[in-house]
Structures are given as C-alpha cells and as structure tokens.
N, C-alpha and C. Protein backbone atom coordinates (compact mmCIF):
# COMPACT_ATOMS: atom_id res chain seq x y z
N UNK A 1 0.84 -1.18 0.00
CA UNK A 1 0.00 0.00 0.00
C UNK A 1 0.89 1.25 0.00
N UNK A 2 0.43 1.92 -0.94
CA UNK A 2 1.35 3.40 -0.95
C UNK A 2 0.24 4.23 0.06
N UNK A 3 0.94 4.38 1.47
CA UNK A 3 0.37 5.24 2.24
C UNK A 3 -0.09 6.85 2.15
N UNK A 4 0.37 7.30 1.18
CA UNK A 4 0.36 9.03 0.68
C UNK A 4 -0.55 9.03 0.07
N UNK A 5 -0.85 7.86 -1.16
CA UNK A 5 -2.16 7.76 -2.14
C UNK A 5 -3.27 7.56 -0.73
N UNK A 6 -3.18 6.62 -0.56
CA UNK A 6 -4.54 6.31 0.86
C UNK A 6 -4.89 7.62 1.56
N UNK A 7 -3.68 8.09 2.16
CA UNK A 7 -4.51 9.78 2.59
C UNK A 7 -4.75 10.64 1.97
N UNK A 8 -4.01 10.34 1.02
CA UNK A 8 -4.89 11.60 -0.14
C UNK A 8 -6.38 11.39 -0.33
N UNK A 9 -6.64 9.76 -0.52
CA UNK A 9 -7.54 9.84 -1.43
C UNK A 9 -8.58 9.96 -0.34
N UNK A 10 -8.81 9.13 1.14
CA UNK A 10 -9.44 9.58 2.46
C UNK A 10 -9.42 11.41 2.40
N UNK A 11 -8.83 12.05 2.35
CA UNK A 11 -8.82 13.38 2.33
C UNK A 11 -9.89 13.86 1.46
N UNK A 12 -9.75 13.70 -0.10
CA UNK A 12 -10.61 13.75 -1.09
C UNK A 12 -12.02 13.77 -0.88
N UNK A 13 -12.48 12.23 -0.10
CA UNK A 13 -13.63 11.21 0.36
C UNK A 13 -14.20 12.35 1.07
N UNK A 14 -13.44 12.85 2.00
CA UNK A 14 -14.16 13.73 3.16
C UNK A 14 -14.35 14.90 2.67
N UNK A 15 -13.68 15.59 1.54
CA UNK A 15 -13.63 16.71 0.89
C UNK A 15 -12.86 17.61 1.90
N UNK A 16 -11.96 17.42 2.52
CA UNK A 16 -11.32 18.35 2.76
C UNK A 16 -10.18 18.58 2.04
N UNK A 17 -9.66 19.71 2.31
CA UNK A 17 -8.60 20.60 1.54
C UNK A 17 -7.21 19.51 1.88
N UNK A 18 -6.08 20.34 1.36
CA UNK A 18 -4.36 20.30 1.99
C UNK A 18 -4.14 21.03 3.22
N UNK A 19 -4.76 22.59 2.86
CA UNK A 19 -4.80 23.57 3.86
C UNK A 19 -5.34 23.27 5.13
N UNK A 20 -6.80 22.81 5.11
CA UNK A 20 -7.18 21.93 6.14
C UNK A 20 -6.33 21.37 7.07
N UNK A 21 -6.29 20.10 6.43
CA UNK A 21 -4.98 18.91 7.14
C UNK A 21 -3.84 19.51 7.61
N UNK A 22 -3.16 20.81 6.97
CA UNK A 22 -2.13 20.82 7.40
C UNK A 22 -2.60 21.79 9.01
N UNK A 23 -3.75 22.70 8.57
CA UNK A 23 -3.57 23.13 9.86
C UNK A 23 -4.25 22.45 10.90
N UNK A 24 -4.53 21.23 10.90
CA UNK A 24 -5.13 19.85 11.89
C UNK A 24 -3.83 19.23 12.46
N UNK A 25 -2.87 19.05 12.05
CA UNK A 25 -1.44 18.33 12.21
C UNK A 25 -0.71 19.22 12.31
N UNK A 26 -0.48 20.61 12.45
CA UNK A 26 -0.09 21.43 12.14
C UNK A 26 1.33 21.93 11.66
N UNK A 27 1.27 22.05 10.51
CA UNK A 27 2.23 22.14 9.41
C UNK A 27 1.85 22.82 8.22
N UNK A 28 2.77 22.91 7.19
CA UNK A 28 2.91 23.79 6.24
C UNK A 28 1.89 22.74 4.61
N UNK A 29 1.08 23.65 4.27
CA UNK A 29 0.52 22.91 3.35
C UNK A 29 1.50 21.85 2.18
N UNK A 30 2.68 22.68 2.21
CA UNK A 30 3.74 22.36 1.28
C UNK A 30 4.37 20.60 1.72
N UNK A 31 4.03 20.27 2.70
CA UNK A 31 4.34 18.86 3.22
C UNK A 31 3.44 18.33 3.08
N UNK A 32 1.62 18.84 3.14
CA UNK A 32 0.80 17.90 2.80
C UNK A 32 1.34 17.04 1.51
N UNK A 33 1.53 18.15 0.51
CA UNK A 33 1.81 17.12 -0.93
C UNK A 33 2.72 16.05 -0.60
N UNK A 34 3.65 16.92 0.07
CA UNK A 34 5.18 15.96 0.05
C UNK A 34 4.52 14.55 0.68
N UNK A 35 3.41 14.68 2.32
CA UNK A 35 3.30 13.12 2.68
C UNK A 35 2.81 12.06 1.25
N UNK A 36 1.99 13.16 0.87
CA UNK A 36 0.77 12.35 -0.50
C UNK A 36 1.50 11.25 -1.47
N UNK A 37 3.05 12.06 -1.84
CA UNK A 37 4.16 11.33 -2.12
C UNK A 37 4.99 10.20 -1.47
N UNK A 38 5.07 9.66 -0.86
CA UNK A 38 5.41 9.45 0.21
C UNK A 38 5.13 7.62 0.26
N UNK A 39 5.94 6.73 0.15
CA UNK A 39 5.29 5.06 0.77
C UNK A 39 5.43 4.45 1.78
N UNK A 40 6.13 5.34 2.28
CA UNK A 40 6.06 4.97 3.89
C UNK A 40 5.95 6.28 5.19
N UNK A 41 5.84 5.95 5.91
CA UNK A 41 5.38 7.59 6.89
C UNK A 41 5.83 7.22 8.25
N UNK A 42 6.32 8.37 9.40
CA UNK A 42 6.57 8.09 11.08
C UNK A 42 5.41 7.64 11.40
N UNK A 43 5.12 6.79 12.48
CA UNK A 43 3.71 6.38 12.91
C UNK A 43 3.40 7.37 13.63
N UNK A 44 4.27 8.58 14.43
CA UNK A 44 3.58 10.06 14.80
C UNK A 44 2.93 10.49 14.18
N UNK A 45 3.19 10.77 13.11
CA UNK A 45 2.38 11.50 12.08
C UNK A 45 2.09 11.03 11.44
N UNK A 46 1.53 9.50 11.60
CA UNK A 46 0.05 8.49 10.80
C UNK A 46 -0.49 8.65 11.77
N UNK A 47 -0.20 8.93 12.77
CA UNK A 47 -1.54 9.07 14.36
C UNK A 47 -1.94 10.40 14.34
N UNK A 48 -1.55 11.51 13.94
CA UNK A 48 -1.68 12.28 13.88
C UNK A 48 -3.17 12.90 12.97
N UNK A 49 -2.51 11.98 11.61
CA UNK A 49 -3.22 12.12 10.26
C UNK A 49 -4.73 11.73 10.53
N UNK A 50 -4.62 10.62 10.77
CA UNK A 50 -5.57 9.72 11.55
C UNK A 50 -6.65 10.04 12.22
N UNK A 51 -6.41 11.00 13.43
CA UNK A 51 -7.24 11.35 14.39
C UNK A 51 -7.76 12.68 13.48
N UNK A 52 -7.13 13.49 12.78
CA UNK A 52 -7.78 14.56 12.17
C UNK A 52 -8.80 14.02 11.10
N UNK A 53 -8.32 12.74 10.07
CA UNK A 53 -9.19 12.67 9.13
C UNK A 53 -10.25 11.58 10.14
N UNK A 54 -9.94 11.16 11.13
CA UNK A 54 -11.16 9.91 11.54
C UNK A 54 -11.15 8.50 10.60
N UNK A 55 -9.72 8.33 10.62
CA UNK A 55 -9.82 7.08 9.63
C UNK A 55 -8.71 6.18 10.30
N UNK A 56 -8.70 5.08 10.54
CA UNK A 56 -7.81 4.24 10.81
C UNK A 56 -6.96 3.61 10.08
N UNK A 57 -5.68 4.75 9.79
CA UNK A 57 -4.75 4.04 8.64
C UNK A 57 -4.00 2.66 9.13
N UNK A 58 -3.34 2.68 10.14
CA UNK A 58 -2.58 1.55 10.61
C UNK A 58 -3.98 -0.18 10.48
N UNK A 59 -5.19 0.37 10.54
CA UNK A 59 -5.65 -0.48 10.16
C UNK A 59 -5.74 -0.81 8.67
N UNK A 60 -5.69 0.15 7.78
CA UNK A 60 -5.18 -0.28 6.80
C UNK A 60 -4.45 -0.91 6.28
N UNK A 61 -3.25 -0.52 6.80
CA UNK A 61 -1.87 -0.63 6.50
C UNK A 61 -1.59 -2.40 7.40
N UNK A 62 -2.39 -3.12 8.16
CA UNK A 62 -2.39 -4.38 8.54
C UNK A 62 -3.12 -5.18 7.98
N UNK A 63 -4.32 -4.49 7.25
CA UNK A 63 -4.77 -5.24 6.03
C UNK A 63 -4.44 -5.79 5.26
N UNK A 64 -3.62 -4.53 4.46
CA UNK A 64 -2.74 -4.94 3.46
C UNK A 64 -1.51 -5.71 3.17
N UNK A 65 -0.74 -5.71 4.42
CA UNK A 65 0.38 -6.78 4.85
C UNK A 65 -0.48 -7.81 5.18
N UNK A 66 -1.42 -8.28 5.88
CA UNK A 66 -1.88 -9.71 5.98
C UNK A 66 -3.16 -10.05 5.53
C-alpha cells in the first residue's frame, strides 16, 4: 500500500482541503503534498493524520500486509 495515495484519497472522500490537514497536524501545506508522495510515513504522524481525518490508517496498512 502506498500510504500518501490512501490519505490523499481519504482526504478527497471527506472533501477536505491540503490547507485543512495541514492546519489539523499542524504544518505547512507544502508537506501535505510531500506526505501524498510518500510510501512509507513516522507512525507520529500516521496518528496524527488519523485522528484529524477519523480514519484508521494503521488499520489499513495491517490489512494490506496480511
């Protein structure tokens, strides 16, 4: 699983922005893209991501490995 596509596309789903997210996690919109890019991520800031969008990536991400 490319983790950057998954929050992007959860992001999308919910219709929120970059701008949004970044100021939920708080950071610079300019890293949203950069995570979006991204196939692997700190689990800080998948917990992070997570609790702002309301989605359980790490449950994803155990899906997809097993």
């Amino acid at each position: 699983m490319h983790i950057g596509r998954q929050i992007e596309k959860i992001l999308n789903e919910k219709r929120y922005s970059a701008v949004w997210l970044a100021k939920q996690i708080n950071c610079d919109r300019r890293n949203i893209y950069d995570i979006f890019k991204r196939e692997c991520i700190d689990t800080e800031l998948l917990k992070r991501i997570s609790i702002a969008l309301q989605h359980d990536f790490f449950k994803d991400l155990s899906e997809d490995t097993f």
